[in-house]
PDB file of N, CA and C in Angstrom:
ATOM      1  N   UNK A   1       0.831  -1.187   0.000  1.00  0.00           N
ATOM      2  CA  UNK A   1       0.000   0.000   0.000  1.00  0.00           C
ATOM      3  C   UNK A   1       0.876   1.252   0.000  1.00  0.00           C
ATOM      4  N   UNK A   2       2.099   1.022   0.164  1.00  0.00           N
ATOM      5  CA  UNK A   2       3.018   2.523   0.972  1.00  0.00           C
ATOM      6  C   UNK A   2       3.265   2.832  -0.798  1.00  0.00           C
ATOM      7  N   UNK A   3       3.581   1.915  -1.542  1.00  0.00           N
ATOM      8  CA  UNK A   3       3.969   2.334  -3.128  1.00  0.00           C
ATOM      9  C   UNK A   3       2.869   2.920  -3.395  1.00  0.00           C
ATOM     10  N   UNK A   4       1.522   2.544  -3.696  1.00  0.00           N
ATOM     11  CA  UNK A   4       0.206   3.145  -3.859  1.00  0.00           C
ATOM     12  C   UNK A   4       0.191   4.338  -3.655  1.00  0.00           C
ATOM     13  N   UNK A   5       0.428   4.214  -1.958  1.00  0.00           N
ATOM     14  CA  UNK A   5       0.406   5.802  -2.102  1.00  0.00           C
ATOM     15  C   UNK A   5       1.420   6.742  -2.086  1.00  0.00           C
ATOM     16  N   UNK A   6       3.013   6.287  -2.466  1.00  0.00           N
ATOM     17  CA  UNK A   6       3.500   7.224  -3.090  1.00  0.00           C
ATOM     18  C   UNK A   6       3.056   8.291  -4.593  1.00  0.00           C
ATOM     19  N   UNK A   7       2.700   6.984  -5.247  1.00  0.00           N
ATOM     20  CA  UNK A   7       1.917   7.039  -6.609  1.00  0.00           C
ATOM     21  C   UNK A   7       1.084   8.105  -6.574  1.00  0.00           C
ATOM     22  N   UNK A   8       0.029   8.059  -5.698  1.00  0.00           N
ATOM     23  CA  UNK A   8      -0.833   8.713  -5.282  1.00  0.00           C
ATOM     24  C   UNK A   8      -0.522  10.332  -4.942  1.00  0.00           C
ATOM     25  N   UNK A   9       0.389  10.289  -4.009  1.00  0.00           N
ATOM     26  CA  UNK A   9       1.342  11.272  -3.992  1.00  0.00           C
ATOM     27  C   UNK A   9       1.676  12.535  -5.204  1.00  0.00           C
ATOM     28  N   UNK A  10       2.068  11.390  -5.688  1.00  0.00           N
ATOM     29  CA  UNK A  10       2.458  12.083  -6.991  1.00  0.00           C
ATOM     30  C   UNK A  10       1.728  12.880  -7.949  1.00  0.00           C
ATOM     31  N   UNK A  11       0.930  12.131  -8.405  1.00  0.00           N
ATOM     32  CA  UNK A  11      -0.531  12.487  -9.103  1.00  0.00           C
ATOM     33  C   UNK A  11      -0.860  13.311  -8.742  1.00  0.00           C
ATOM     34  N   UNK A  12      -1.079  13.693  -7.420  1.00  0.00           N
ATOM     35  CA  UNK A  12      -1.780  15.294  -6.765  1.00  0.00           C
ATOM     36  C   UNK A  12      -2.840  15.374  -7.318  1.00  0.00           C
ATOM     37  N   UNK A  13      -3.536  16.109  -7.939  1.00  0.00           N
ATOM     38  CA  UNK A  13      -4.543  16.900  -8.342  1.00  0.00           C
ATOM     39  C   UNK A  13      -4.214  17.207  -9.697  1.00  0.00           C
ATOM     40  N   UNK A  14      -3.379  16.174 -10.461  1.00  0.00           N
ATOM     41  CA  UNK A  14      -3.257  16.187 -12.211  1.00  0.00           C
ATOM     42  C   UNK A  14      -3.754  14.722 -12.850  1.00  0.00           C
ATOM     43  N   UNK A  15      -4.516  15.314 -13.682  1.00  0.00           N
ATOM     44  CA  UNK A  15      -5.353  13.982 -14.602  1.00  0.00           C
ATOM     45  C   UNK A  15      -4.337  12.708 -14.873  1.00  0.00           C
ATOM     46  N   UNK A  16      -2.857  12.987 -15.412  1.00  0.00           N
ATOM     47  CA  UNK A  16      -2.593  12.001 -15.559  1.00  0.00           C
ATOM     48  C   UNK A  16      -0.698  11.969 -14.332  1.00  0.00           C
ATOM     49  N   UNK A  17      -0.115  10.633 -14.383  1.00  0.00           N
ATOM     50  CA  UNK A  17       1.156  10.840 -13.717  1.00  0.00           C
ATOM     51  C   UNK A  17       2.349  12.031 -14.248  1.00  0.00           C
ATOM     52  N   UNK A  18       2.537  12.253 -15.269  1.00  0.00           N
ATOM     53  CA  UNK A  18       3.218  12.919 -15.691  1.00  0.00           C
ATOM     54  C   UNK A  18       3.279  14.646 -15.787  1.00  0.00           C
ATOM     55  N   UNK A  19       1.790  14.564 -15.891  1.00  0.00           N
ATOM     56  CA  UNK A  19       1.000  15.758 -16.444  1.00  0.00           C
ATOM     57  C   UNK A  19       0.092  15.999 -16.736  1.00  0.00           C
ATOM     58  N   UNK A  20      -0.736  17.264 -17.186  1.00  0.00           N
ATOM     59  CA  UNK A  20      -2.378  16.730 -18.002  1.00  0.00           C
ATOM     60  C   UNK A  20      -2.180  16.075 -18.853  1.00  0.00           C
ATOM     61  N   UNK A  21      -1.780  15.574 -19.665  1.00  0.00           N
ATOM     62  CA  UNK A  21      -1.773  14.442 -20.573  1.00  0.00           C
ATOM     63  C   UNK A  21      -1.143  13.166 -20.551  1.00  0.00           C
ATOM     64  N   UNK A  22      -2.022  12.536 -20.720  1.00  0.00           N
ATOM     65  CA  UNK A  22      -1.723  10.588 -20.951  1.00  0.00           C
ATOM     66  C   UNK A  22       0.116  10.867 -21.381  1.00  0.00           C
ATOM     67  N   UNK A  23       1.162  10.073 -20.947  1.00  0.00           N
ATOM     68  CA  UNK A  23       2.293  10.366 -21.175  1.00  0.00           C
ATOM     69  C   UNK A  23       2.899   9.067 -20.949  1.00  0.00           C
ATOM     70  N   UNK A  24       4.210   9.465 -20.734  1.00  0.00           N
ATOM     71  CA  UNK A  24       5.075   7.330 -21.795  1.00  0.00           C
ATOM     72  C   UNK A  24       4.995   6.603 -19.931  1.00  0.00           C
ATOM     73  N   UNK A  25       4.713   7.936 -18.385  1.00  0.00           N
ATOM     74  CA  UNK A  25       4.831   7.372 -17.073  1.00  0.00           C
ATOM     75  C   UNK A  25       3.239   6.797 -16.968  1.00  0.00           C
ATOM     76  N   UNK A  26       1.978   7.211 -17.259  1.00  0.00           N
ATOM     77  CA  UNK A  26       1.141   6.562 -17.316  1.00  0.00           C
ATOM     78  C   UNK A  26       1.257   5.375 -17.894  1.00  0.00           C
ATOM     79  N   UNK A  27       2.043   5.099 -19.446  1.00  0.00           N
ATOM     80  CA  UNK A  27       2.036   3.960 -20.393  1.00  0.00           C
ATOM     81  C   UNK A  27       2.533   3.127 -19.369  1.00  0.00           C
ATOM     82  N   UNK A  28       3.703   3.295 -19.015  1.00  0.00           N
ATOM     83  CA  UNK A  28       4.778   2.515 -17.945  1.00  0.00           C
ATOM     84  C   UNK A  28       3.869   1.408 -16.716  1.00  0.00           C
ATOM     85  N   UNK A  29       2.936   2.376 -16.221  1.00  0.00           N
ATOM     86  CA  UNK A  29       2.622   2.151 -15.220  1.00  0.00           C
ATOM     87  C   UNK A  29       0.896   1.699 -14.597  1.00  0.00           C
ATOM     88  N   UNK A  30      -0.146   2.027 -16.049  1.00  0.00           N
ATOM     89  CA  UNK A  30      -1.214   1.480 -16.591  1.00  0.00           C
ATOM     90  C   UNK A  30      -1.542  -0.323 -15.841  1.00  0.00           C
ATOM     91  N   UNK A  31      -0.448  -0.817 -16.495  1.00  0.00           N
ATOM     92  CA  UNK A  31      -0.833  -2.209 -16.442  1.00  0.00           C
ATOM     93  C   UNK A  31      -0.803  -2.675 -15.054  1.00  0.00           C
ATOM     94  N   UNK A  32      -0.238  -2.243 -13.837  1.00  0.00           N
ATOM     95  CA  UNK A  32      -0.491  -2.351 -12.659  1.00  0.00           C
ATOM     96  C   UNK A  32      -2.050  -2.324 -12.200  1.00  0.00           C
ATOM     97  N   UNK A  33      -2.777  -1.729 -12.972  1.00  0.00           N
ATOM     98  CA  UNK A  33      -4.072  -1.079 -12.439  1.00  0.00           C
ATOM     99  C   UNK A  33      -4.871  -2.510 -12.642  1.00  0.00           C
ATOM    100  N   UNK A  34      -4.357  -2.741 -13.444  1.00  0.00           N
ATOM    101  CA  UNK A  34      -5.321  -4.600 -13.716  1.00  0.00           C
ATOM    102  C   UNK A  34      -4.924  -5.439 -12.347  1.00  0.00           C
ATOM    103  N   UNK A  35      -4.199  -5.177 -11.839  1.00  0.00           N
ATOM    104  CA  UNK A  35      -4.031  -5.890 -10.824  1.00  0.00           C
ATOM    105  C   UNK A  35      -4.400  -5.825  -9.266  1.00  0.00           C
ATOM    106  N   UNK A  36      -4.948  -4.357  -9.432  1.00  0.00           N
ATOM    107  CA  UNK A  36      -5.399  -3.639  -8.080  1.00  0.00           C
ATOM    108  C   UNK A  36      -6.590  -4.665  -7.325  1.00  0.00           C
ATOM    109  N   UNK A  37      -7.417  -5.201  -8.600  1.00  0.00           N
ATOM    110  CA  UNK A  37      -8.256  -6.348  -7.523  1.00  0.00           C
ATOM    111  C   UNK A  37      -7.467  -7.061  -7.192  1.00  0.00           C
ATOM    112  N   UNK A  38      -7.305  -7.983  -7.689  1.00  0.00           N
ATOM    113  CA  UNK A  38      -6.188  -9.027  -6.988  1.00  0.00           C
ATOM    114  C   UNK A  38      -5.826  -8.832  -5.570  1.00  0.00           C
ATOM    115  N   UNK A  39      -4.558  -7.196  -5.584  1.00  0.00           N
ATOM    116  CA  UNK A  39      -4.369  -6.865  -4.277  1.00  0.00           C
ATOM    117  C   UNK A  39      -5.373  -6.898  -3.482  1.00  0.00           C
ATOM    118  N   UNK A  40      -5.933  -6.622  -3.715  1.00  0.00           N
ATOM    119  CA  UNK A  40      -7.325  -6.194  -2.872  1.00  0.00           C
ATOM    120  C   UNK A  40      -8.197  -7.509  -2.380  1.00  0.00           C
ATOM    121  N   UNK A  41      -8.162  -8.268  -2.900  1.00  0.00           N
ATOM    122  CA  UNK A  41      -9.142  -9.979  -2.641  1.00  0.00           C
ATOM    123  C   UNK A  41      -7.774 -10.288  -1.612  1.00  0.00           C
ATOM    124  N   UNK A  42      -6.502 -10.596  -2.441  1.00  0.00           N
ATOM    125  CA  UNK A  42      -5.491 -11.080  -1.921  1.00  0.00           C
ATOM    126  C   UNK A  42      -5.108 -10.689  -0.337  1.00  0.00           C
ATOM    127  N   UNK A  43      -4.997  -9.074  -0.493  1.00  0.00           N
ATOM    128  CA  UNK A  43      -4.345  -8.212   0.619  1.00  0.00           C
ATOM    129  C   UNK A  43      -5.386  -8.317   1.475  1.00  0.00           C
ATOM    130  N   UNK A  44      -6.711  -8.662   1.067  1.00  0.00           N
ATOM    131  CA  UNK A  44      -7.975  -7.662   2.324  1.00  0.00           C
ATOM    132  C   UNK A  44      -7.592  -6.655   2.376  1.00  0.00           C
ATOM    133  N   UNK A  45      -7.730  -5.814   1.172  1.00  0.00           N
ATOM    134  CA  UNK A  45      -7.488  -4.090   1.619  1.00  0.00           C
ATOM    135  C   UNK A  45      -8.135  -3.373   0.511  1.00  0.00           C
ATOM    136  N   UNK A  46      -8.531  -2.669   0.234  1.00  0.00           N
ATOM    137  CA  UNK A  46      -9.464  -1.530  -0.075  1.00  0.00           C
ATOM    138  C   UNK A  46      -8.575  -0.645  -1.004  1.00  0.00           C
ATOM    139  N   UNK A  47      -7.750  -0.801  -2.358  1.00  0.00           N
ATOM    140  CA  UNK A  47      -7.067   0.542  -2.594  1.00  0.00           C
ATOM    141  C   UNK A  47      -7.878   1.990  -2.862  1.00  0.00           C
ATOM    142  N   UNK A  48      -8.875   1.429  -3.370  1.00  0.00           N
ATOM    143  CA  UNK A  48      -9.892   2.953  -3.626  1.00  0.00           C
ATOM    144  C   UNK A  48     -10.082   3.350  -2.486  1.00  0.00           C
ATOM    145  N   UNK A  49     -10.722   3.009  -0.920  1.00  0.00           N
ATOM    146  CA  UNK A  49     -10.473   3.406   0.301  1.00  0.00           C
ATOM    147  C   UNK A  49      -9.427   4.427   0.965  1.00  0.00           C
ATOM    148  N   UNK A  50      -7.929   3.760   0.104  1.00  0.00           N
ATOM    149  CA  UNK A  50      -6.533   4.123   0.831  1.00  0.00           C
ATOM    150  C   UNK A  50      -6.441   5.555  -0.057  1.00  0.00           C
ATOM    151  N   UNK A  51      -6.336   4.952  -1.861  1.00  0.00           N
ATOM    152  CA  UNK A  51      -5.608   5.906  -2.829  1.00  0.00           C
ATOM    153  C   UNK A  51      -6.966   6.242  -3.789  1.00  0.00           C
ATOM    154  N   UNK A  52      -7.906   6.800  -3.657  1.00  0.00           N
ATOM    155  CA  UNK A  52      -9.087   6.997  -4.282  1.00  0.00           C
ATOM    156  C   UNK A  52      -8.396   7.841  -5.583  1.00  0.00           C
ATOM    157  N   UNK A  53      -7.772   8.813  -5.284  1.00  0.00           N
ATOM    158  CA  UNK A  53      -6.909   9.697  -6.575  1.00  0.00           C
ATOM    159  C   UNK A  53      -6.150   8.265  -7.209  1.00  0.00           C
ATOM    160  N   UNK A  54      -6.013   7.815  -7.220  1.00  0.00           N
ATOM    161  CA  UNK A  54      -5.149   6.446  -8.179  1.00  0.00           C
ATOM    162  C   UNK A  54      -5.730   5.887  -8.830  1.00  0.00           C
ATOM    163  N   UNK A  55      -6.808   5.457  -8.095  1.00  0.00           N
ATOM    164  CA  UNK A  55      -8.061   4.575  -8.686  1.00  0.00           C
ATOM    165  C   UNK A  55      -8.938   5.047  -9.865  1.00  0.00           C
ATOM    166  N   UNK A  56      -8.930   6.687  -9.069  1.00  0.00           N
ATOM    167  CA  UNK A  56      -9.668   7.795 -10.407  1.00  0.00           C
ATOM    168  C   UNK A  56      -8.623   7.816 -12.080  1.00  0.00           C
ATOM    169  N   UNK A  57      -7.568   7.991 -11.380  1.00  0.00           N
ATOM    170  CA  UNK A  57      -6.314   7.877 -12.320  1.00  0.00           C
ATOM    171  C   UNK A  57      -6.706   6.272 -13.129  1.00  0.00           C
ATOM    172  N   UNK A  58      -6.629   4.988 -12.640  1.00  0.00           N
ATOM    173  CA  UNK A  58      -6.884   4.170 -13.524  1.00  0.00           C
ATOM    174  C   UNK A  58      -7.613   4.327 -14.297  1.00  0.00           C
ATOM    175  N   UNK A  59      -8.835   4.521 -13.907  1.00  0.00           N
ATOM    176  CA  UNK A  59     -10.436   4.310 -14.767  1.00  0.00           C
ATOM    177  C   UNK A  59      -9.916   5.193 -15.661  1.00  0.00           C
ATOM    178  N   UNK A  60      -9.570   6.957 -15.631  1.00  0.00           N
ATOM    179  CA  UNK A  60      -9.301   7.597 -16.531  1.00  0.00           C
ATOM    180  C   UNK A  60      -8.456   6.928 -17.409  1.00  0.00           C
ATOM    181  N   UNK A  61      -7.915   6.291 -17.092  1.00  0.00           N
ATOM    182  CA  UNK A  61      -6.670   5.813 -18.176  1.00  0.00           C
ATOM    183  C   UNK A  61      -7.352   4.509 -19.339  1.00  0.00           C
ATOM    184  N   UNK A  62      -8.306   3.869 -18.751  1.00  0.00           N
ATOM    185  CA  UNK A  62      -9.192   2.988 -19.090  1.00  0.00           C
ATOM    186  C   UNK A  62     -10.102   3.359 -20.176  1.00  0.00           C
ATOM    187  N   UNK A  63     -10.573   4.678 -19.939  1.00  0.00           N
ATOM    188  CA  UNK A  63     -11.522   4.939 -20.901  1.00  0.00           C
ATOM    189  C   UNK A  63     -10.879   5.626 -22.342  1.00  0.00           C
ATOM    190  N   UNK A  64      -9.269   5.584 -22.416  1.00  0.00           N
ATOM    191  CA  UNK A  64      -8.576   5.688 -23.383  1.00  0.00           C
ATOM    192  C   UNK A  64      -8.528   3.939 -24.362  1.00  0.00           C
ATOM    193  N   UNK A  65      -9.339   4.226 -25.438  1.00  0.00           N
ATOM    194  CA  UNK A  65      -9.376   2.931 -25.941  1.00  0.00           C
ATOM    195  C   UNK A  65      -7.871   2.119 -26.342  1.00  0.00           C
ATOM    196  N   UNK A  66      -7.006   2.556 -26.482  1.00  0.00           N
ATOM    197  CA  UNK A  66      -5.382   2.497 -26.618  1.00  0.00           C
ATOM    198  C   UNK A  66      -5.146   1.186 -25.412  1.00  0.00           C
ATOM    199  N   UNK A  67      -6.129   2.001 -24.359  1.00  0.00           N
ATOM    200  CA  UNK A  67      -5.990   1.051 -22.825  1.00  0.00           C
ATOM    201  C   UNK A  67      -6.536   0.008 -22.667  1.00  0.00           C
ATOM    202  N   UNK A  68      -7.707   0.787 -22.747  1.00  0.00           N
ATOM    203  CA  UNK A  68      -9.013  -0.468 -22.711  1.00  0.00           C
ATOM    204  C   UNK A  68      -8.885  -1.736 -23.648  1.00  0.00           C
ATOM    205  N   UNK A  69      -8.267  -1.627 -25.120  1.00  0.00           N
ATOM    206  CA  UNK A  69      -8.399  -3.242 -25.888  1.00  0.00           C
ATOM    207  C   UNK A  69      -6.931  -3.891 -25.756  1.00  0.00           C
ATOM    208  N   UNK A  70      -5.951  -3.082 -24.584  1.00  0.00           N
ATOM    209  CA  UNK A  70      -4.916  -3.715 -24.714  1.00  0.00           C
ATOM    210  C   UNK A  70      -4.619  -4.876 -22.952  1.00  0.00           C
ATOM    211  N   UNK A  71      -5.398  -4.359 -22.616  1.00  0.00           N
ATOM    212  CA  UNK A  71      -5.107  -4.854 -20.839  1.00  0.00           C
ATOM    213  C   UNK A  71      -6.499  -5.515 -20.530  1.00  0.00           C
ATOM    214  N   UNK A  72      -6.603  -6.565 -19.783  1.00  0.00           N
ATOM    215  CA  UNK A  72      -7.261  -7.484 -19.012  1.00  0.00           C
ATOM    216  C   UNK A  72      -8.419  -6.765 -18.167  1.00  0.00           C
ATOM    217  N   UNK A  73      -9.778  -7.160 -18.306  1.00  0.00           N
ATOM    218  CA  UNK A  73     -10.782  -6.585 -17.323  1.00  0.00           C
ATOM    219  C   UNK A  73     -10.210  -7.112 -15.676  1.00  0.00           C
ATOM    220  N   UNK A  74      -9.949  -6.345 -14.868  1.00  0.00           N
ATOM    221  CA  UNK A  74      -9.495  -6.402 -13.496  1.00  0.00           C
ATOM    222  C   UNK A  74     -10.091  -8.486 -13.190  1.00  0.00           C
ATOM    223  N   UNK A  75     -11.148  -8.373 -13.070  1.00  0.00           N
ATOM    224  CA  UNK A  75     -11.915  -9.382 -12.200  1.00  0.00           C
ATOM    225  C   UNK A  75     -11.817 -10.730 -13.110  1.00  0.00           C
ATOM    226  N   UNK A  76     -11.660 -10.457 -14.529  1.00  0.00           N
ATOM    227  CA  UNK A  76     -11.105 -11.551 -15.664  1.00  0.00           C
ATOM    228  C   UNK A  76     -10.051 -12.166 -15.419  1.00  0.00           C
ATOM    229  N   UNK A  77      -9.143 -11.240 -14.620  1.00  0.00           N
ATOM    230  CA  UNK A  77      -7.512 -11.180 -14.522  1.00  0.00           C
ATOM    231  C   UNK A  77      -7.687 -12.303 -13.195  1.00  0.00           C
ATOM    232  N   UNK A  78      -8.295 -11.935 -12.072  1.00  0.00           N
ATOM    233  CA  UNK A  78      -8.365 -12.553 -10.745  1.00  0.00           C
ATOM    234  C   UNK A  78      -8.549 -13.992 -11.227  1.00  0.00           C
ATOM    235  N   UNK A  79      -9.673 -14.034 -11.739  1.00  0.00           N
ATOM    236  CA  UNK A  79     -10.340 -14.921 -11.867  1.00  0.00           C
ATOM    237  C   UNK A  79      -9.239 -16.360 -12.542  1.00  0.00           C
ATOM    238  N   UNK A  80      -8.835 -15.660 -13.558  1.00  0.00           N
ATOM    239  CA  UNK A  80      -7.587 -16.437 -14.394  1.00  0.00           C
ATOM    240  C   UNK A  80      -6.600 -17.272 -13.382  1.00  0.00           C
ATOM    241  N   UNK A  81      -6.235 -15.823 -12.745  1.00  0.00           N
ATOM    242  CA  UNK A  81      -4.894 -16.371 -11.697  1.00  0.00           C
ATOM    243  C   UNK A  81      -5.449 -16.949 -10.498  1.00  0.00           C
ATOM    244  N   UNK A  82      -6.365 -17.137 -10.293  1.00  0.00           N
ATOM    245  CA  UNK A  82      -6.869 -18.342  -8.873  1.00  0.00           C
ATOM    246  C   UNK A  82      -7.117 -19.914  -9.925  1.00  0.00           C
ATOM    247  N   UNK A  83      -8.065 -19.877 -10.811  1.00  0.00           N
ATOM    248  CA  UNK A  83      -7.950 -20.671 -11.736  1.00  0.00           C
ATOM    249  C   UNK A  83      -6.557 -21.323 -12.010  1.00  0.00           C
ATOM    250  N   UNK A  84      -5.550 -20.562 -12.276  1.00  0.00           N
ATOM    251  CA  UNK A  84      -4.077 -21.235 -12.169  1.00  0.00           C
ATOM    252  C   UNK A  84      -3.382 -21.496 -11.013  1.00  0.00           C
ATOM    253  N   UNK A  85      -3.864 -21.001  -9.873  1.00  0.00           N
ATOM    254  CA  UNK A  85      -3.819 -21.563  -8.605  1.00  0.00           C
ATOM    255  C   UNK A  85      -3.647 -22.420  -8.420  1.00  0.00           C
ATOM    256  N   UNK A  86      -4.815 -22.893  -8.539  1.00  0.00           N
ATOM    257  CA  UNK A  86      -5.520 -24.016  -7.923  1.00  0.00           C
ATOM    258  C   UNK A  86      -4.834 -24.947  -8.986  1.00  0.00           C
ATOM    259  N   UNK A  87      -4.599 -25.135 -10.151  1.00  0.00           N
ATOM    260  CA  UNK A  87      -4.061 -26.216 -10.679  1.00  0.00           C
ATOM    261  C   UNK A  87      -2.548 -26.441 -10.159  1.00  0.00           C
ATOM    262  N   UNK A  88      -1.985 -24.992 -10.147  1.00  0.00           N
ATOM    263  CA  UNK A  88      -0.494 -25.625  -9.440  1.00  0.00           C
ATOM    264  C   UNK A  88      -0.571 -26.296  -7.673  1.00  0.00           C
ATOM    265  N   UNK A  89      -1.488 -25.897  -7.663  1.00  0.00           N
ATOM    266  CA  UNK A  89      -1.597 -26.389  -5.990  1.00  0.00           C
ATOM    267  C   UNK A  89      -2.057 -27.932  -6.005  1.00  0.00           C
ATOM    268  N   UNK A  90      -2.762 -28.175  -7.289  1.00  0.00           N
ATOM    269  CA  UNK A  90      -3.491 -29.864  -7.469  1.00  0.00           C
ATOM    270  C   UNK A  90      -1.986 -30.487  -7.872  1.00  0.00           C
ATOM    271  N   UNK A  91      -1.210 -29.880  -8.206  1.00  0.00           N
ATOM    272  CA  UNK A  91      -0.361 -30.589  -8.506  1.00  0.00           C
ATOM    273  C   UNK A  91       0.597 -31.621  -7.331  1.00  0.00           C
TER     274      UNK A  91
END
């Protein structure tokens, strides 16, 4: 959570990490956001709770179609990696 909210930190009160505009530190750093459930089932923790400015920051970044047809729906993603879980664990 302490990275989160450095992140968070950062962002302040600008649309994207870098600046007002989508930039190569958003590109960089986008694909983390697919993973925020995960943390969150995984961790028991709440990031929209902790870093609500981050979270706003994902979705914004999401509704850039560039984003949206290239990265995993959050809960698709979970779903996958417990699914592969559980098979390495049957093993």
């Amino acid at each position: 959570m302490g990275c989160f909210k450095q992140l968070e930190g950062e962002l302040g009160d600008k649309a994207y990490l870098g600046n007002d505009t989508f930039g190569i530190v958003d590109v960089a750093l986008i694909p983390f956001y697919s993973l925020f459930y995960m943390f969150e089932q995984c961790g028991n923790m709440s990031i929209e709770a902790e870093c609500p400015k981050l979270v706003a920051w994902g979705k914004r970044c999401m509704e850039k179609e560039s984003v949206s047809k290239t990265l995993p729906d959050q809960h698709k993603f979970y779903d996958l990696l417990m699914d592969l879980k559980k098979k390495i664990l049957a093993k």
